[in-house]
PDB file of N, CA and C in Angstrom:
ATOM      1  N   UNK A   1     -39.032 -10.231   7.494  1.00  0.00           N
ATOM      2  CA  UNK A   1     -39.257 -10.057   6.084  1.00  0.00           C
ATOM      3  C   UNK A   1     -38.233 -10.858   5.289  1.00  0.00           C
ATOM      4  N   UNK A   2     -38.641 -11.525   4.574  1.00  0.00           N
ATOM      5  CA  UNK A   2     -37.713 -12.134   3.525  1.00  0.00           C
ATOM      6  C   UNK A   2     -36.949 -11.175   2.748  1.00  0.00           C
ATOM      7  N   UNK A   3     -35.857 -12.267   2.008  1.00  0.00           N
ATOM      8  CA  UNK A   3     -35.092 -10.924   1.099  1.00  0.00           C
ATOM      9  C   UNK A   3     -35.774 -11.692  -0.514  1.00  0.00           C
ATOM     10  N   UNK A   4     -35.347 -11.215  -1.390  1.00  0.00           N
ATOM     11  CA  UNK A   4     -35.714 -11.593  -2.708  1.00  0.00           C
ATOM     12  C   UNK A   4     -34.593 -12.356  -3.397  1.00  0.00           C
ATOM     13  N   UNK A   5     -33.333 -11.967  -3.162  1.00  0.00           N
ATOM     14  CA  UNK A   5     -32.757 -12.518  -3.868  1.00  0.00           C
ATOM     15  C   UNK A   5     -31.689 -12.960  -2.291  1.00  0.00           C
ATOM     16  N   UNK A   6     -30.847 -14.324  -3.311  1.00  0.00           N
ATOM     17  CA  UNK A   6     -30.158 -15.302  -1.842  1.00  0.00           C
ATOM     18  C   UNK A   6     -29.317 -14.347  -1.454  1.00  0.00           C
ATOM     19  N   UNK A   7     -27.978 -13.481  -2.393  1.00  0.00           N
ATOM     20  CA  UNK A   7     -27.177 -13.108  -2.021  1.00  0.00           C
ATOM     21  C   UNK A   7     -27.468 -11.907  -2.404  1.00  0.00           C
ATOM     22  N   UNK A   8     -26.647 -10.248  -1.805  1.00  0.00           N
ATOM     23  CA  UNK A   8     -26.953  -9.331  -2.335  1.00  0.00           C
ATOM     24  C   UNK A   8     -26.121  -9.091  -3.539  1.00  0.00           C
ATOM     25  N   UNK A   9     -26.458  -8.579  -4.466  1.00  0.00           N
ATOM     26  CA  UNK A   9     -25.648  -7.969  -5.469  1.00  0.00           C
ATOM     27  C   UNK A   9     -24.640  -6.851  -5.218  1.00  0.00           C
ATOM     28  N   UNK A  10     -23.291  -6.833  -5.322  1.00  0.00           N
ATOM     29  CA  UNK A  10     -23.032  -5.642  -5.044  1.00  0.00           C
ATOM     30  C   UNK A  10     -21.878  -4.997  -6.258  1.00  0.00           C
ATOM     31  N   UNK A  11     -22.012  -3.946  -6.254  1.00  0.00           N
ATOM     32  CA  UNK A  11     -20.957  -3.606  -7.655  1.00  0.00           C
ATOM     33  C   UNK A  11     -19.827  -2.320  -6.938  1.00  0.00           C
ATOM     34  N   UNK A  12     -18.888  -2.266  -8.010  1.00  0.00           N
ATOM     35  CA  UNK A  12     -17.580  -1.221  -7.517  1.00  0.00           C
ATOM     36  C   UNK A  12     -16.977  -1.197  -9.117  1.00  0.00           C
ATOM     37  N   UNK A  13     -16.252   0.461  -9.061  1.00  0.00           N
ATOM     38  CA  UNK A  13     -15.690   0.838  -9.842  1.00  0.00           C
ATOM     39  C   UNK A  13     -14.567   1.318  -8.987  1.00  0.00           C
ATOM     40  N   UNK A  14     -13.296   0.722  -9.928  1.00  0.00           N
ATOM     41  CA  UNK A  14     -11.837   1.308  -9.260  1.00  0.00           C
ATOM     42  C   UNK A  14     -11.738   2.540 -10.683  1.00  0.00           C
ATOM     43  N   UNK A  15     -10.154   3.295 -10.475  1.00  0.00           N
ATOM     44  CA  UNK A  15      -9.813   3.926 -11.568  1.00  0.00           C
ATOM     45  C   UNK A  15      -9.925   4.129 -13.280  1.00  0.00           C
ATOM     46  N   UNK A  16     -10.209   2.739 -13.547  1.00  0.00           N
ATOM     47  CA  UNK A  16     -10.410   2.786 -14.730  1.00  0.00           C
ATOM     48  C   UNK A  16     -11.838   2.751 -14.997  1.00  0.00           C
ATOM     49  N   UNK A  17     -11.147   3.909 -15.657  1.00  0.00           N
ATOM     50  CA  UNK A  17     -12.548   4.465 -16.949  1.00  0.00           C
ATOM     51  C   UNK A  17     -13.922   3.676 -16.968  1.00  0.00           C
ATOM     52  N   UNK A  18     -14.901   3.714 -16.452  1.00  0.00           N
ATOM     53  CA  UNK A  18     -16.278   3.305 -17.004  1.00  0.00           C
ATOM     54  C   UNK A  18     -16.097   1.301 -16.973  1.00  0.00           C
ATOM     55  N   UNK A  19     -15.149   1.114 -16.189  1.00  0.00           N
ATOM     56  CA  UNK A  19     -15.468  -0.643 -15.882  1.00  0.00           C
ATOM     57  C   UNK A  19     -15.549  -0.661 -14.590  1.00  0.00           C
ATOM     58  N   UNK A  20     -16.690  -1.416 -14.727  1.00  0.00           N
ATOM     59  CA  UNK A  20     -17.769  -1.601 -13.496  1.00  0.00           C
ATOM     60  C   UNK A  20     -17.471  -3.611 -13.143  1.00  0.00           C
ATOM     61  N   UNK A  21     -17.429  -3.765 -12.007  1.00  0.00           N
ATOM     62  CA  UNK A  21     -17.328  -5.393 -11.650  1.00  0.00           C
ATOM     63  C   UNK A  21     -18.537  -5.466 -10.975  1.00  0.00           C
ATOM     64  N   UNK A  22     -19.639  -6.151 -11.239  1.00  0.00           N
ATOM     65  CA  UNK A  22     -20.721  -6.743 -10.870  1.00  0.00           C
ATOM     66  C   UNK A  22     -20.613  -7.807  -9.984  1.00  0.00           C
ATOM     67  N   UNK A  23     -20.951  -7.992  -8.471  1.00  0.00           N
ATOM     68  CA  UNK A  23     -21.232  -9.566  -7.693  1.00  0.00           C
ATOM     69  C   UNK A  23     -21.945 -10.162  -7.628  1.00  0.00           C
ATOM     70  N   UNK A  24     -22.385 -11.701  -8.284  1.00  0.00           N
ATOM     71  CA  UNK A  24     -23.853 -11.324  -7.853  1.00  0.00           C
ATOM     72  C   UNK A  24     -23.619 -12.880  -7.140  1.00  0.00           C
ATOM     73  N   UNK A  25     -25.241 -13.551  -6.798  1.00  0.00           N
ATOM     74  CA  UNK A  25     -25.283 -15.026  -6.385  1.00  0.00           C
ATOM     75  C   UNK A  25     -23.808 -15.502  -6.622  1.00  0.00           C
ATOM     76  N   UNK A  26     -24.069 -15.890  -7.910  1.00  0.00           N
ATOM     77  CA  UNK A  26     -22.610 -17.308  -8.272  1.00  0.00           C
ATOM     78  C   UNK A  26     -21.304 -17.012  -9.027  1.00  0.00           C
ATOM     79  N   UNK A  27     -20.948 -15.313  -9.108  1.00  0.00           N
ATOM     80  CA  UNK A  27     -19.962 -15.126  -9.708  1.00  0.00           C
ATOM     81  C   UNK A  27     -19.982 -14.085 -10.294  1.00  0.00           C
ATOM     82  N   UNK A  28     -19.520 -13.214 -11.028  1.00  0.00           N
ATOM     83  CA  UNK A  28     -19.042 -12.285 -11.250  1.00  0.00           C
ATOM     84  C   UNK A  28     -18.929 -11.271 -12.689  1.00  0.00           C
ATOM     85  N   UNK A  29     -19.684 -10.257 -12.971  1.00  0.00           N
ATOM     86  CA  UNK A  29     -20.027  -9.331 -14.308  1.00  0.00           C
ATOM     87  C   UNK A  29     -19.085  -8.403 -14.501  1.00  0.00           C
ATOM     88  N   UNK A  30     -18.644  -8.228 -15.612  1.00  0.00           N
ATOM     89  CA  UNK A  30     -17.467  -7.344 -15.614  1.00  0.00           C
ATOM     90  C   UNK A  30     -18.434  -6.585 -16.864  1.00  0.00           C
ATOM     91  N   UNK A  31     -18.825  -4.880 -16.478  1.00  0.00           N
ATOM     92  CA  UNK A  31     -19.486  -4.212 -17.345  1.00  0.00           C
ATOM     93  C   UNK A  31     -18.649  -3.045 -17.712  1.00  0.00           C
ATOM     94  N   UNK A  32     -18.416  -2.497 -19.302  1.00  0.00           N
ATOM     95  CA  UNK A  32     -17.613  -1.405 -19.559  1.00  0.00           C
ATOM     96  C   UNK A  32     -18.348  -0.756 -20.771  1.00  0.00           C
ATOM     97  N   UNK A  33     -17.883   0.386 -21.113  1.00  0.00           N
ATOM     98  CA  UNK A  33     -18.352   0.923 -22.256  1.00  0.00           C
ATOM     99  C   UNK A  33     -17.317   0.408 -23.464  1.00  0.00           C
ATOM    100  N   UNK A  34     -18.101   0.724 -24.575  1.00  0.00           N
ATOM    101  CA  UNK A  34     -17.044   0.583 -26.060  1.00  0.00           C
ATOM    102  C   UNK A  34     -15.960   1.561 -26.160  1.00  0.00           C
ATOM    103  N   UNK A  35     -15.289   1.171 -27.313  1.00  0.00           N
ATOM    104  CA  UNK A  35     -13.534   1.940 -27.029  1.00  0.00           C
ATOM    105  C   UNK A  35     -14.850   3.311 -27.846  1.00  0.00           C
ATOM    106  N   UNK A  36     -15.384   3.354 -28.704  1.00  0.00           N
ATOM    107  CA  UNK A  36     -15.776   4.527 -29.124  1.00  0.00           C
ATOM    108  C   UNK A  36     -15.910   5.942 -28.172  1.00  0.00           C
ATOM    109  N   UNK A  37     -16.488   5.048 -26.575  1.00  0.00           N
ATOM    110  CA  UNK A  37     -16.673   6.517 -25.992  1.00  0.00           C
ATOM    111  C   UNK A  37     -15.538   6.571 -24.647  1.00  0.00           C
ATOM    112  N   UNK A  38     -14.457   5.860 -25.099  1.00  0.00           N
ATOM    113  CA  UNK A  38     -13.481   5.723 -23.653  1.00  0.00           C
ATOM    114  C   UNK A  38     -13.587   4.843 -23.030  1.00  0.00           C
ATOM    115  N   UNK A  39     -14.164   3.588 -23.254  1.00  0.00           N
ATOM    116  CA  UNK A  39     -13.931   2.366 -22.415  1.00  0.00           C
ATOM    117  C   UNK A  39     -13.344   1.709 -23.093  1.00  0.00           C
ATOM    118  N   UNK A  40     -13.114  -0.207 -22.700  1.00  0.00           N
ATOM    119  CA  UNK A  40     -12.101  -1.111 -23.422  1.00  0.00           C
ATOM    120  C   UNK A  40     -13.032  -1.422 -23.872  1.00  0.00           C
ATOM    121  N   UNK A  41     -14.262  -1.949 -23.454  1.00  0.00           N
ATOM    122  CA  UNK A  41     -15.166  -3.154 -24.191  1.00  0.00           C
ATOM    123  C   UNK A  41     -14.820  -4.109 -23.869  1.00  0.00           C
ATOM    124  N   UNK A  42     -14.271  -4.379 -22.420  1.00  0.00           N
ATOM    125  CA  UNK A  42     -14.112  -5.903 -21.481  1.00  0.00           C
ATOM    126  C   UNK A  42     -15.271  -6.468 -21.505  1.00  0.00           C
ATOM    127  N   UNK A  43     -16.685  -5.621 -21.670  1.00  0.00           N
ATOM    128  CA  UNK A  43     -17.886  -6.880 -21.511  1.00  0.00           C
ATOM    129  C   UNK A  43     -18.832  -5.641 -21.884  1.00  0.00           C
ATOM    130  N   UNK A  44     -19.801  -6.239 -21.753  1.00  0.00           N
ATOM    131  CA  UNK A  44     -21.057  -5.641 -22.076  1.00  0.00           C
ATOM    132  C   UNK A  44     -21.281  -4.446 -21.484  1.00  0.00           C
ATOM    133  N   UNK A  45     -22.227  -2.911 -22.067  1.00  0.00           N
ATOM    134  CA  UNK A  45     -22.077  -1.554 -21.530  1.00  0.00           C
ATOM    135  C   UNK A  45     -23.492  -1.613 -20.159  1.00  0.00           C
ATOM    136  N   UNK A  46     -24.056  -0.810 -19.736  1.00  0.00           N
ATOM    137  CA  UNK A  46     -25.160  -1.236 -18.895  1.00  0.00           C
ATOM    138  C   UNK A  46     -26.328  -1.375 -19.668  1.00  0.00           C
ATOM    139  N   UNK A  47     -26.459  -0.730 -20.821  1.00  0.00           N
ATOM    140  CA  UNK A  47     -27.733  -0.367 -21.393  1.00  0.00           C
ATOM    141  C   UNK A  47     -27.708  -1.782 -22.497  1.00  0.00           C
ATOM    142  N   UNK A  48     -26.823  -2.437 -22.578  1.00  0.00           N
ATOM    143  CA  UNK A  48     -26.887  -3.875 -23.110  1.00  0.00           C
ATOM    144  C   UNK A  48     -27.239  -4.660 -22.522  1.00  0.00           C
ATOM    145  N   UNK A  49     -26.823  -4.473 -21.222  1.00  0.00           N
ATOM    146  CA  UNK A  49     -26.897  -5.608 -19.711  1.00  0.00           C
ATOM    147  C   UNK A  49     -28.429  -5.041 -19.679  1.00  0.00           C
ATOM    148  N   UNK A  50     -29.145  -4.260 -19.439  1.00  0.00           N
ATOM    149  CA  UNK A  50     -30.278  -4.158 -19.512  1.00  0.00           C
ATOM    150  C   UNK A  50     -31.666  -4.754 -20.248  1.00  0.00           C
ATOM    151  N   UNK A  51     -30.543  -4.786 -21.185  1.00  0.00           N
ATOM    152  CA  UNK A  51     -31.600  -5.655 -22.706  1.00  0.00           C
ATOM    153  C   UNK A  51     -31.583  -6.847 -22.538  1.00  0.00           C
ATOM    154  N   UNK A  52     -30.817  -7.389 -22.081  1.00  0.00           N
ATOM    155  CA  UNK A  52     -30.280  -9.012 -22.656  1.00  0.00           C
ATOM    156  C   UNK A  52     -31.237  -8.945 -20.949  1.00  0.00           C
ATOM    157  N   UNK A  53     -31.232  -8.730 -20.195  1.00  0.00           N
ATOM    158  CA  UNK A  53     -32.035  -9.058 -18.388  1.00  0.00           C
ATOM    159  C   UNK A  53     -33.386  -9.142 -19.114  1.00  0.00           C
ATOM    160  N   UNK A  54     -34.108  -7.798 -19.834  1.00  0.00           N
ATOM    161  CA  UNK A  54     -35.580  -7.986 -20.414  1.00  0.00           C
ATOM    162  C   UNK A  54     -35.859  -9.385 -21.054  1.00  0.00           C
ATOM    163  N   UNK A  55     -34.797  -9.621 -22.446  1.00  0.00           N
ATOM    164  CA  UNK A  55     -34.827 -10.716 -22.856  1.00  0.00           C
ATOM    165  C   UNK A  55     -35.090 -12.023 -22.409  1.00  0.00           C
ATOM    166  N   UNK A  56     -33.920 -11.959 -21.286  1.00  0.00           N
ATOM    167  CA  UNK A  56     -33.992 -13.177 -20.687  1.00  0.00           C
ATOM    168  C   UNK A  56     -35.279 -13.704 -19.463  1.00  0.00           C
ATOM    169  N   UNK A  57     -35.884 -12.288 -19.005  1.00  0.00           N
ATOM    170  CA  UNK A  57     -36.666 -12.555 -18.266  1.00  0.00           C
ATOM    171  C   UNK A  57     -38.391 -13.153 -19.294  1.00  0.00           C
ATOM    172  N   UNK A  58     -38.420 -12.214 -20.534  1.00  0.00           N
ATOM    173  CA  UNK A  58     -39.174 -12.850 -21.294  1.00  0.00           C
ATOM    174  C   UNK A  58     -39.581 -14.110 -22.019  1.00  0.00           C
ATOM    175  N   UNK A  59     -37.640 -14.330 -22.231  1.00  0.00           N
ATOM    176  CA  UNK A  59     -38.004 -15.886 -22.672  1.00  0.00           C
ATOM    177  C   UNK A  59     -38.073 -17.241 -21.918  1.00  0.00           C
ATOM    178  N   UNK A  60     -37.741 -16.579 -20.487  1.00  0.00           N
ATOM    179  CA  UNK A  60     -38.265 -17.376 -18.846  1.00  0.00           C
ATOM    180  C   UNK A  60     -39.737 -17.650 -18.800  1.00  0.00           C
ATOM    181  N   UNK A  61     -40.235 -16.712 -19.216  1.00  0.00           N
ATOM    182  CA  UNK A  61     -41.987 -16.407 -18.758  1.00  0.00           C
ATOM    183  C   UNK A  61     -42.481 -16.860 -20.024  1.00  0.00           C
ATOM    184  N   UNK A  62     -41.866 -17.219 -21.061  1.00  0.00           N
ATOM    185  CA  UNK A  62     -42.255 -17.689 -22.002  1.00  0.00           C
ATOM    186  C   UNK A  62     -42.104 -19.320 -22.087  1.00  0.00           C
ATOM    187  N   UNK A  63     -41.218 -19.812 -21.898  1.00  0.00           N
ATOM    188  CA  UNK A  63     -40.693 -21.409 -21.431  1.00  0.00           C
ATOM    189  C   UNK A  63     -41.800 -22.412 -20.149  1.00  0.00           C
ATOM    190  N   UNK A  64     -41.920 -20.983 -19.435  1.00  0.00           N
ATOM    191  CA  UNK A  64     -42.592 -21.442 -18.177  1.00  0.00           C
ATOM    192  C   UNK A  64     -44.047 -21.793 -18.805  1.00  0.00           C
ATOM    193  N   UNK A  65     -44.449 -20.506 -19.091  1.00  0.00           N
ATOM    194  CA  UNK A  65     -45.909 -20.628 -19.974  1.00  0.00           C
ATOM    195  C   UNK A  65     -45.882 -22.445 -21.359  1.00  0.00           C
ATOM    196  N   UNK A  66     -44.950 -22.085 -22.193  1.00  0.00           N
ATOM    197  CA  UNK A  66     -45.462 -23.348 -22.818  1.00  0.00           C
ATOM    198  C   UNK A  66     -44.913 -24.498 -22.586  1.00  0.00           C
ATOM    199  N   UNK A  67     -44.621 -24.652 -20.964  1.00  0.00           N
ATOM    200  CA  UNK A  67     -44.291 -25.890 -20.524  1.00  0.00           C
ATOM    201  C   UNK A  67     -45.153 -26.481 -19.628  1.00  0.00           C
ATOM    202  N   UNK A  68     -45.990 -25.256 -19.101  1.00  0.00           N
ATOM    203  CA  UNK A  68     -47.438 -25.359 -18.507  1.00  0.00           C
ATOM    204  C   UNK A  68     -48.526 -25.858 -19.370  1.00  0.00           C
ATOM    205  N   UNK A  69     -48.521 -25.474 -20.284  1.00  0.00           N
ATOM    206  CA  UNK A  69     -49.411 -25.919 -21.723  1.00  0.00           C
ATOM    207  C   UNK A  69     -48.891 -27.214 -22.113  1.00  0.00           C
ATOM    208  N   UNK A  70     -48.323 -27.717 -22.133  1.00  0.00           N
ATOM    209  CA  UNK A  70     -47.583 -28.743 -22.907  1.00  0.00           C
ATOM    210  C   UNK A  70     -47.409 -28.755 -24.274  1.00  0.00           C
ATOM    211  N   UNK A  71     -47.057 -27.674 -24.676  1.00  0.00           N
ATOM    212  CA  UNK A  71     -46.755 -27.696 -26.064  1.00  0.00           C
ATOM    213  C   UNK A  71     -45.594 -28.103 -26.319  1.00  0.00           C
ATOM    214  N   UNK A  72     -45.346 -28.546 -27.887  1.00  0.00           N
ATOM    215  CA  UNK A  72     -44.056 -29.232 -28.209  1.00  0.00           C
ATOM    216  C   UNK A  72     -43.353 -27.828 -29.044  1.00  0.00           C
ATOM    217  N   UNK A  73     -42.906 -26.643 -28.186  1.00  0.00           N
ATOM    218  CA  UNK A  73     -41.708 -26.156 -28.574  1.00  0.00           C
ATOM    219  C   UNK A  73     -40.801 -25.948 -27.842  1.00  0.00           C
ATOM    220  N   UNK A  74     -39.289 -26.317 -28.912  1.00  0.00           N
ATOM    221  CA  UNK A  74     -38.431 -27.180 -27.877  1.00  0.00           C
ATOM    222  C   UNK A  74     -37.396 -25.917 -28.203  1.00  0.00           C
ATOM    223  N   UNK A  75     -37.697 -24.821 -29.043  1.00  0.00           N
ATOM    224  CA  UNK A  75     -36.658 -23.332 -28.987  1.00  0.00           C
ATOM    225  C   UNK A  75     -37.439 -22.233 -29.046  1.00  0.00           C
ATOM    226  N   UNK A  76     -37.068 -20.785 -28.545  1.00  0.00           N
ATOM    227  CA  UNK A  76     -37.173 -20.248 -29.372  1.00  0.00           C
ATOM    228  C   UNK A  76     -36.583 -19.059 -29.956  1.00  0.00           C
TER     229      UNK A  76
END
């Protein structure tokens, strides 16, 4: 069986508070909460990292689509 992705992802939390280090393929996610609820705000919380993955997977499937079409949009 194949795998899906090249490398596995793997994540760890040491002592501090709600920061999470992400591994993935080519380098490395550093995820925390805002100082509001006890984190630093070193990087993005999960439920952000979540959004911006939807996003990005949409405007993938969107690029792909009007590059298949040949349309001339060059942002969006």
């Amino acid at each position: 069986m194949e795998t899906l992705l090249e490398k596995n992802i793997e994540g760890s939390i040491g002592t501090q508070k709600y920061l999470c280090t992400i591994n993935w393929r080519n380098g490395q996610l550093i995820m925390d909460e805002p100082e509001s609820i006890e984190g630093k705000d070193l990087g993005p919380d999960p439920y952000t990292t979540l959004l911006a993955s939807l996003a990005g997977c949409t405007l993938s499937t969107l690029r792909m689509y009007i590059d298949r079409k040949g349309w001339d949009i060059p942002e969006i």
